[in-house]
Protein backbone atom coordinates (compact mmCIF):
# COMPACT_ATOMS: atom_id res chain seq x y z
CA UNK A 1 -8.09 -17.01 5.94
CA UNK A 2 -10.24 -13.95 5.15
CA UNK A 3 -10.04 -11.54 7.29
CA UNK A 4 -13.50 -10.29 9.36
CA UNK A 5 -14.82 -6.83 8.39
CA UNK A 6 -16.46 -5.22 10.80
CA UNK A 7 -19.63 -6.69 12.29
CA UNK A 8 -21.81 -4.72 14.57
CA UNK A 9 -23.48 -7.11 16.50
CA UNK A 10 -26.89 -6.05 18.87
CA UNK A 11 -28.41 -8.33 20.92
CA UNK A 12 -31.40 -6.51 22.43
CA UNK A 13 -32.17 -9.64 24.46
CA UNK A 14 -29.32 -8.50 26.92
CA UNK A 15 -30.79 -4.53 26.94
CA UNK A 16 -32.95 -4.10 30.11
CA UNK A 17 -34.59 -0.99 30.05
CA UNK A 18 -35.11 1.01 33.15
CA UNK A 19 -38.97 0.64 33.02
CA UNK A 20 -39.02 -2.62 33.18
CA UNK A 21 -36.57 -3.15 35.67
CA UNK A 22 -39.03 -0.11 37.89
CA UNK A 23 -42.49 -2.12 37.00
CA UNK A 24 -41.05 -5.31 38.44
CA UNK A 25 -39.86 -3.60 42.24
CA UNK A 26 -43.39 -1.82 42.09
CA UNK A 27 -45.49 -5.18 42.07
CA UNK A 28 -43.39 -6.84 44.36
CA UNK A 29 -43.80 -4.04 47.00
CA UNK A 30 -47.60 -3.69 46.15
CA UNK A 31 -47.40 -0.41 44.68
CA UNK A 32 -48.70 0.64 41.12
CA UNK A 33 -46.34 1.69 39.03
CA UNK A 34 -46.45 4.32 36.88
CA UNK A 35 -47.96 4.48 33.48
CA UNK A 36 -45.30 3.76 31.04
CA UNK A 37 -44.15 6.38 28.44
CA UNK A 38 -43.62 5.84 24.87
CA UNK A 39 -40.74 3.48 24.07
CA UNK A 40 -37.51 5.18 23.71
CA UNK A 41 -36.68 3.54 20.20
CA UNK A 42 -33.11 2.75 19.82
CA UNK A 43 -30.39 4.80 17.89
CA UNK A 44 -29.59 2.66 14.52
CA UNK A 45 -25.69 0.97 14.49
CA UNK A 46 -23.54 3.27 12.46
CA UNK A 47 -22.91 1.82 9.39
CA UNK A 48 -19.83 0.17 8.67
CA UNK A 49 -17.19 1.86 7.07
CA UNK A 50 -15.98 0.59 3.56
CA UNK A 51 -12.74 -1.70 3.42
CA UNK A 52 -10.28 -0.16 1.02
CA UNK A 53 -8.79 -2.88 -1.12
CA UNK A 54 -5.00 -3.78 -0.62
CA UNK A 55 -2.54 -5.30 -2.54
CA UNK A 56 0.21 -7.71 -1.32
CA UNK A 57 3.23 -5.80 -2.52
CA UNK A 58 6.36 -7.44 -4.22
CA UNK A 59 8.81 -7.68 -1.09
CA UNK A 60 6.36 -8.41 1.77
CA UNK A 61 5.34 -12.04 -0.40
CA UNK A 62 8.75 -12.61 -2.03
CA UNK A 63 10.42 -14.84 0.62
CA UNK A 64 13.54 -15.31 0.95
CA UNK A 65 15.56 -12.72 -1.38
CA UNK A 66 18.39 -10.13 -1.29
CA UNK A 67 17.11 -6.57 -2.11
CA UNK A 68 19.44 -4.16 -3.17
CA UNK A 69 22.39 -6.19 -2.68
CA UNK A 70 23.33 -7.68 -5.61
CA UNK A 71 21.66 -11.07 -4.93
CA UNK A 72 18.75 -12.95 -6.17
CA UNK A 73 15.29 -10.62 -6.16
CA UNK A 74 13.21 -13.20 -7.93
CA UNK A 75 11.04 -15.24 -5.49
CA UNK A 76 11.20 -18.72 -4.91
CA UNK A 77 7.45 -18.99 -4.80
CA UNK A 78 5.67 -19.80 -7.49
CA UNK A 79 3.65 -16.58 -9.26
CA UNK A 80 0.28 -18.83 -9.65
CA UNK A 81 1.01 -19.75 -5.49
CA UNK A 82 1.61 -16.34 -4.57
CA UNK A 83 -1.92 -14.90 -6.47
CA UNK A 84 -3.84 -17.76 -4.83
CA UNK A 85 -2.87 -17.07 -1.77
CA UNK A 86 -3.15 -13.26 -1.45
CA UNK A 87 -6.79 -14.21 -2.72
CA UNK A 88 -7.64 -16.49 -0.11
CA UNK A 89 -6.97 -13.83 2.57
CA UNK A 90 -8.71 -10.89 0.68
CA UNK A 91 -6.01 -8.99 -1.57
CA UNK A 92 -7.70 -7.81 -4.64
CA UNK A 93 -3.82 -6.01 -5.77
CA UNK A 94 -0.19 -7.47 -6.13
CA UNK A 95 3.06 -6.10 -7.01
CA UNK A 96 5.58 -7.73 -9.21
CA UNK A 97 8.97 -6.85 -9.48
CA UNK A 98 10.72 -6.51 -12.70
CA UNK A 99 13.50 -8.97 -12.18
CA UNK A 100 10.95 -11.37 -10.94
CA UNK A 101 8.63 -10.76 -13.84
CA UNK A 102 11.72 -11.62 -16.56
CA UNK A 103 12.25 -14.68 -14.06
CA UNK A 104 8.47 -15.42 -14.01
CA UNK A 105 7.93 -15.27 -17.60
CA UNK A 106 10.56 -18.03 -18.23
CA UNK A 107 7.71 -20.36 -17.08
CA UNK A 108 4.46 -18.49 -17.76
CA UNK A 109 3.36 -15.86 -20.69
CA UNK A 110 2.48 -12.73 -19.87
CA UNK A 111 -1.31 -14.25 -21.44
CA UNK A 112 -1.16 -17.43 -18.77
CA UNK A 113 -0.25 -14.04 -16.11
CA UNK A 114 -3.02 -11.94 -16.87
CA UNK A 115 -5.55 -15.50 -16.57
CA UNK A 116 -3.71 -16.52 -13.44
CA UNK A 117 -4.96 -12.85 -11.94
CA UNK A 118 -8.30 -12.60 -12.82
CA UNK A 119 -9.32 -16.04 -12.30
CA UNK A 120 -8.14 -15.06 -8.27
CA UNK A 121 -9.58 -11.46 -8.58
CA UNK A 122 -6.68 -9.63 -8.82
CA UNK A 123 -7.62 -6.24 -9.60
CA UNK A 124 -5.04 -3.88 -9.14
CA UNK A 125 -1.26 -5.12 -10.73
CA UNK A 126 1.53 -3.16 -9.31
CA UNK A 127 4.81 -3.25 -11.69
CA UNK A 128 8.27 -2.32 -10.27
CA UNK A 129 10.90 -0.50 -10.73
CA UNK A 130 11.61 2.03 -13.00
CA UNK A 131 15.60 3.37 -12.51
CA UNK A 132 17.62 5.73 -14.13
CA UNK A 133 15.16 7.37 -16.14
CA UNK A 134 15.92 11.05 -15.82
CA UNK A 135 19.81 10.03 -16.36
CA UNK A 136 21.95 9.90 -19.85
CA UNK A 137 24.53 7.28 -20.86
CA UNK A 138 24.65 3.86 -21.03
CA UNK A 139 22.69 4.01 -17.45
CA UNK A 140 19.67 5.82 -19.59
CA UNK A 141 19.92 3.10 -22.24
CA UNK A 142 19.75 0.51 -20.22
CA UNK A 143 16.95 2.04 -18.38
CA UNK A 144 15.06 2.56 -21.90
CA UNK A 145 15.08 -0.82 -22.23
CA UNK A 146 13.72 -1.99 -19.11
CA UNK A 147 10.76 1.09 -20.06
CA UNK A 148 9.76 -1.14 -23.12
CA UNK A 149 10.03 -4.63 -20.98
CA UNK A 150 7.84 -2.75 -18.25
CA UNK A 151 5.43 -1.10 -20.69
CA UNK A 152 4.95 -4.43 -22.61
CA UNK A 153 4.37 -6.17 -19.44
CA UNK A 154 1.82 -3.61 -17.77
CA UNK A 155 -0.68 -3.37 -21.43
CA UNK A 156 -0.90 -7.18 -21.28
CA UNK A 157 -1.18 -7.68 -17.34
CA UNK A 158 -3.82 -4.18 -17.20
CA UNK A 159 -1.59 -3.01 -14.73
CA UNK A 160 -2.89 0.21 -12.28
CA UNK A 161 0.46 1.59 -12.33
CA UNK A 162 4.20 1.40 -12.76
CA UNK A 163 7.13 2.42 -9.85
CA UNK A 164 10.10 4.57 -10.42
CA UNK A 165 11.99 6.75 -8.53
CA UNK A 166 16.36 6.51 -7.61
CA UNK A 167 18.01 4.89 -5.02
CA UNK A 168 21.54 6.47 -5.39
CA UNK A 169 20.39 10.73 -4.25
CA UNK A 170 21.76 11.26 -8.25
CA UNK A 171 21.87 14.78 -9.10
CA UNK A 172 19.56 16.22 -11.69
CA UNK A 173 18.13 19.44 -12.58
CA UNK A 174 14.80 20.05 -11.80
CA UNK A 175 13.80 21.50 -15.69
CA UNK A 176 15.08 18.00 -16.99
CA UNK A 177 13.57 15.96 -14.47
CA UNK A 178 9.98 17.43 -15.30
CA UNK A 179 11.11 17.02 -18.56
CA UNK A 180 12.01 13.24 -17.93
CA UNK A 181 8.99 12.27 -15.86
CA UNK A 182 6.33 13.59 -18.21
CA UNK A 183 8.14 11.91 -21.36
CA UNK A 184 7.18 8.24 -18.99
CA UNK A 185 4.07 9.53 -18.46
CA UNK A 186 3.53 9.98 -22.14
CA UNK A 187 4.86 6.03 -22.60
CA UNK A 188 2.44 4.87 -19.83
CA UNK A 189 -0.48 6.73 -20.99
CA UNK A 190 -0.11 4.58 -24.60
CA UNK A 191 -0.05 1.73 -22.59
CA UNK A 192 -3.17 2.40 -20.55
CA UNK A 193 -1.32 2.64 -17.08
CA UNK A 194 -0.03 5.72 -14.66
CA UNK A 195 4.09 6.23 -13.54
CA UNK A 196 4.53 6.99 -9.76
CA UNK A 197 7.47 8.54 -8.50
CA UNK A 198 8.15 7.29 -4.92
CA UNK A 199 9.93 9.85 -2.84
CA UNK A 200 12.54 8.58 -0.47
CA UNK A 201 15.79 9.89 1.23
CA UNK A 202 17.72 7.98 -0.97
CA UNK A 203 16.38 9.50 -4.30
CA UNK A 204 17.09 12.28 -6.67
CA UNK A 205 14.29 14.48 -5.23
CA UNK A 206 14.64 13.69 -0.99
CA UNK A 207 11.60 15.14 -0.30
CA UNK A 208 7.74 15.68 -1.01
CA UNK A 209 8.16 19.67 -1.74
CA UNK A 210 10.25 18.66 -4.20
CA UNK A 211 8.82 16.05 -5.63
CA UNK A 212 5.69 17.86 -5.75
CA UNK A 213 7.24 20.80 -7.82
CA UNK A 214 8.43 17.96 -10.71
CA UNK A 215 4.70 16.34 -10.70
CA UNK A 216 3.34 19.79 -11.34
CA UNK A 217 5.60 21.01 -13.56
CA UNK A 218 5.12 17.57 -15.88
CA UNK A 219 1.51 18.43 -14.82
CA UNK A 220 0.60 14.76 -16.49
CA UNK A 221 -3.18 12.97 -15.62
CA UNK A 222 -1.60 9.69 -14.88
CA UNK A 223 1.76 10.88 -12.98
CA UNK A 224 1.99 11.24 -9.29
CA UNK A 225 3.24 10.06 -5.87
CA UNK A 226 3.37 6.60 -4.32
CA UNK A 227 3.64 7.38 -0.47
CA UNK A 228 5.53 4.82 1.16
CA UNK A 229 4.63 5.80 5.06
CA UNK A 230 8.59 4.31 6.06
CA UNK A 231 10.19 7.00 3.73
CA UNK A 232 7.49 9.34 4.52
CA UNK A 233 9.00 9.13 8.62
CA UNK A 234 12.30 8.75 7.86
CA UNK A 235 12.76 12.05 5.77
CA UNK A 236 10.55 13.57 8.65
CA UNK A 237 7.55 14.79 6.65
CA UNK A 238 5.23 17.05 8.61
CA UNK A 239 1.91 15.44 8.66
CA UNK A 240 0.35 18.67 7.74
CA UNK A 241 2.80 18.60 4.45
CA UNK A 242 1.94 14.56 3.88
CA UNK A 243 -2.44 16.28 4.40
CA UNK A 244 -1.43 19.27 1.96
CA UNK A 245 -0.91 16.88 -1.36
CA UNK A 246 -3.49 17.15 -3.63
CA UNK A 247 -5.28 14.41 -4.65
CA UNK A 248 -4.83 14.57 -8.30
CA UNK A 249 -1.19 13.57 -7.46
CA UNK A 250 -2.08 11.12 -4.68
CA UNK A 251 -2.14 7.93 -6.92
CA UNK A 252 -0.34 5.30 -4.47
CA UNK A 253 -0.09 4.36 -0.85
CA UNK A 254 2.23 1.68 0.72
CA UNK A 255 2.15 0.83 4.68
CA UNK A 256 4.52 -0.56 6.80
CA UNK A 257 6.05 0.42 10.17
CA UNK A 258 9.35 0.91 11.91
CA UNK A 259 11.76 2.50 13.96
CA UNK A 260 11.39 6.32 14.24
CA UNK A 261 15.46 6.99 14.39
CA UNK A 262 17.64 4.59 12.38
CA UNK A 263 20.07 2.16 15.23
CA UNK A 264 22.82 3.70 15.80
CA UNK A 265 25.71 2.04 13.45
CA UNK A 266 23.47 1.04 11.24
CA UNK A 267 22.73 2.36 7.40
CA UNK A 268 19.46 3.81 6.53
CA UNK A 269 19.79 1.22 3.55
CA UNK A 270 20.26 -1.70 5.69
CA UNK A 271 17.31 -0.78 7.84
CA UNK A 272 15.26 -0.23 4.82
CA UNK A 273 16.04 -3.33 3.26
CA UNK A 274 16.19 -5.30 6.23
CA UNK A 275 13.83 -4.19 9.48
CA UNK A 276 10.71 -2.83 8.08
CA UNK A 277 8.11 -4.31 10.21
CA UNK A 278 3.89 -4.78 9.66
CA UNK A 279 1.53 -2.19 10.46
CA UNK A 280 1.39 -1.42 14.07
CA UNK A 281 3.96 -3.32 14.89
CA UNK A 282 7.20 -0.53 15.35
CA UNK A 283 7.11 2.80 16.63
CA UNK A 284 5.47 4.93 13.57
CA UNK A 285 2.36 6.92 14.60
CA UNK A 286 0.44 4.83 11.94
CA UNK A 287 -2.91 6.67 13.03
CA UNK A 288 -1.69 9.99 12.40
CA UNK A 289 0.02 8.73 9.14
CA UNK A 290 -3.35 7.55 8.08
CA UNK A 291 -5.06 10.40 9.04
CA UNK A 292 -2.84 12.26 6.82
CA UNK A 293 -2.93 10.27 3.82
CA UNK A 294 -6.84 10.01 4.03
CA UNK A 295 -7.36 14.04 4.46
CA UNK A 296 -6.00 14.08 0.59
CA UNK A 297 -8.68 12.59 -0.08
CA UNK A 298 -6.70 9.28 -1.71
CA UNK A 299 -9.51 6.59 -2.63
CA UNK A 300 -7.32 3.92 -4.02
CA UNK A 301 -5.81 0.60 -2.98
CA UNK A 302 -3.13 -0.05 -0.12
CA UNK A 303 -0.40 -1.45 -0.53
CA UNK A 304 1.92 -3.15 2.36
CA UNK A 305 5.46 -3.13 1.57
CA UNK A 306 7.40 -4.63 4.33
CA UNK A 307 11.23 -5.62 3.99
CA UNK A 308 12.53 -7.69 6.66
CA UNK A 309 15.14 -10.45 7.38
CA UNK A 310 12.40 -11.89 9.82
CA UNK A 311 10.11 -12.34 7.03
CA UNK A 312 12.85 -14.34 4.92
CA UNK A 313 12.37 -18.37 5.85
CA UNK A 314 8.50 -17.38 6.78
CA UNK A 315 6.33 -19.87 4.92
CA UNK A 316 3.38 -18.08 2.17
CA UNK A 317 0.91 -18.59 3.40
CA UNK A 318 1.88 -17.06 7.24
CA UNK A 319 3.06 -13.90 4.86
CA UNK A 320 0.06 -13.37 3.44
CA UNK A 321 -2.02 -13.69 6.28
CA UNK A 322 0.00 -11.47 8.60
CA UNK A 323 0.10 -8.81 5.98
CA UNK A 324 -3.42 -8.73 5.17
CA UNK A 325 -4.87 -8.75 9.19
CA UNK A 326 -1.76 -6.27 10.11
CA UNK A 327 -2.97 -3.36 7.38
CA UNK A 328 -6.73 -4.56 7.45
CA UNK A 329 -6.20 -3.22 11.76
CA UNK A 330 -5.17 0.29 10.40
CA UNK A 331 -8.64 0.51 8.83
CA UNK A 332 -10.51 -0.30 11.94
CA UNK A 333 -10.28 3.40 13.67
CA UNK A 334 -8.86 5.29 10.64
């Protein structure tokens, strides 16, 4: 179900203008009215503002998987299901997540992919997640690894960009992580795509002045943020910080919603992996969050990342559709 964008609708039939309404009360009390004045022509509708494209991120279409607890991350739905049906709503981007893509390409090549996404109009590919990449050790190996599976993956499937970040608030010094982060950068750039770190309170670098400082100091064309507006509230960005980014390094979005303070009890990881909600749907101030994000003057796709238990036994199709109409309303007054 596609989702309607915007339709200023005038129907000058039910627009009675004063004179008119003045010439008919003068003839039925005899008395001549006044000569009319020139029409007052009518103001023209503001045009309508430009729909941003979004893509249906991995976790909000998965189903019914276990992030970040040792379970199964690959989705039960079927990759050609899950492209047609983000199409016939009106995503034109879709994330894949790397365990899913291994799982994925057990049935399809990364050639019957790449068909699969165009034939739907799939424009922007998202590929997740990059870990461990600033570390050394068997960790760092490992992580290599996954680099080449990623970077194989994304130069086939034209992917926009590649995720990375930590989960696990390792320790690193900031000299080796600009070190780190530009050598992926170099490895995406051969491959025609862009590494984004995303900054959360559960990585290496907690917070966007931080993160900031590594992007520069890597100073790469195709490295910068992914702003995820849940992490963005939960490590209590100013908006005026979130506005400040430049826009070289504003190369990702993600929206969702939530609670402002985590339940008391509960882990931050639990709520993030578990109680995410749609846009406009929990407490976040999503207009001054997109206020924010637009003042850096970001012009690329949005993507909707929202991890919930609710969203678990949800059939596709009602996934896709309350995605797309949830983020498409953030548009509508942004």
């Amino acid at each position: 179900m596609a989702i309607d964008r915007r339709k200023f609708i005038r129907d000058s039939s039910l627009v009675l203008s004063a004179g008119a309404l003045g010439a008919g009360l003068g003839a039925c009390s005899g008395e001549t009215p006044p000569p009319a004045g020139p029409a007052a022509s009518a103001p023209p509708p503001a045009p309508a503002k430009k729909m941003p494209d979004l893509l249906a991120s991995y976790w909000t279409i998965a189903g019914d998987v276990s992030p970040a607890t040792g379970g199964r991350e690959w989705s039960l739905f079927d990759f050609r299901d899950r492209v047609e049906a983000i199409s016939r709503v009106g995503f034109r981007g879709m994330g894949i997540w790397h365990t899913d893509l291994y799982h994925t390409l057990e049935t399809y090549t990364l050639q019957d992919m790449k068909k699969i996404l165009d034939d739907n109009g799939i424009v922007h590919v998202e590929i997740e997640f990059l870990l461990d990449w600033f570390l050394d050790g068997e960790r760092k190996k490992a992580s290599d690894e996954n680099r080449v599976r990623l970077l194989n993956a994304a130069e086939a499937l034209g992917a926009r960009h590649i995720k990375g970040g930590d989960f696990f608030n390792e320790k690193a010094e900031m000299d080796h992580l600009v070190e780190a982060f530009a050598d992926v950068c170099r490895d995406c750039a051969n491959a025609g795509t862009r590494f984004l770190f995303e900054v959360m309170p559960f990585s290496m670098l907690d917070n966007v002045r931080d993160g900031l400082t590594m992007l520069e100091g890597a100073d790469a064309d195709n490295g910068g943020f992914i702003i995820d507006t849940w992490h963005i509230v939960k490590m209590r960005t100013p908006m005026e910080e979130l506005a400040s980014i430049p826009k070289r390094f504003m190369l990702g979005v993600e929206l969702n919603d939530g609670w402002i303070n985590t339940p008391e009890g509960m882990a931050m990881t639990t709520e993030t992996t578990q109680h995410r909600m749609f846009p406009g749907e929990g407490e976040f101030d999503m207009p001054a969050l997109m206020s924010a994000i637009q003042a850096t003057g970001y012009d690329g796709p949005y993507g909707v990342e929202v991890i919930s238990e609710k969203n678990l036994k949800r059939p596709l199709d009602e996934l896709v559709e309350i995605a797309y109409r949830t983020t498409a309303a953030q548009f509508e007054h942004a």
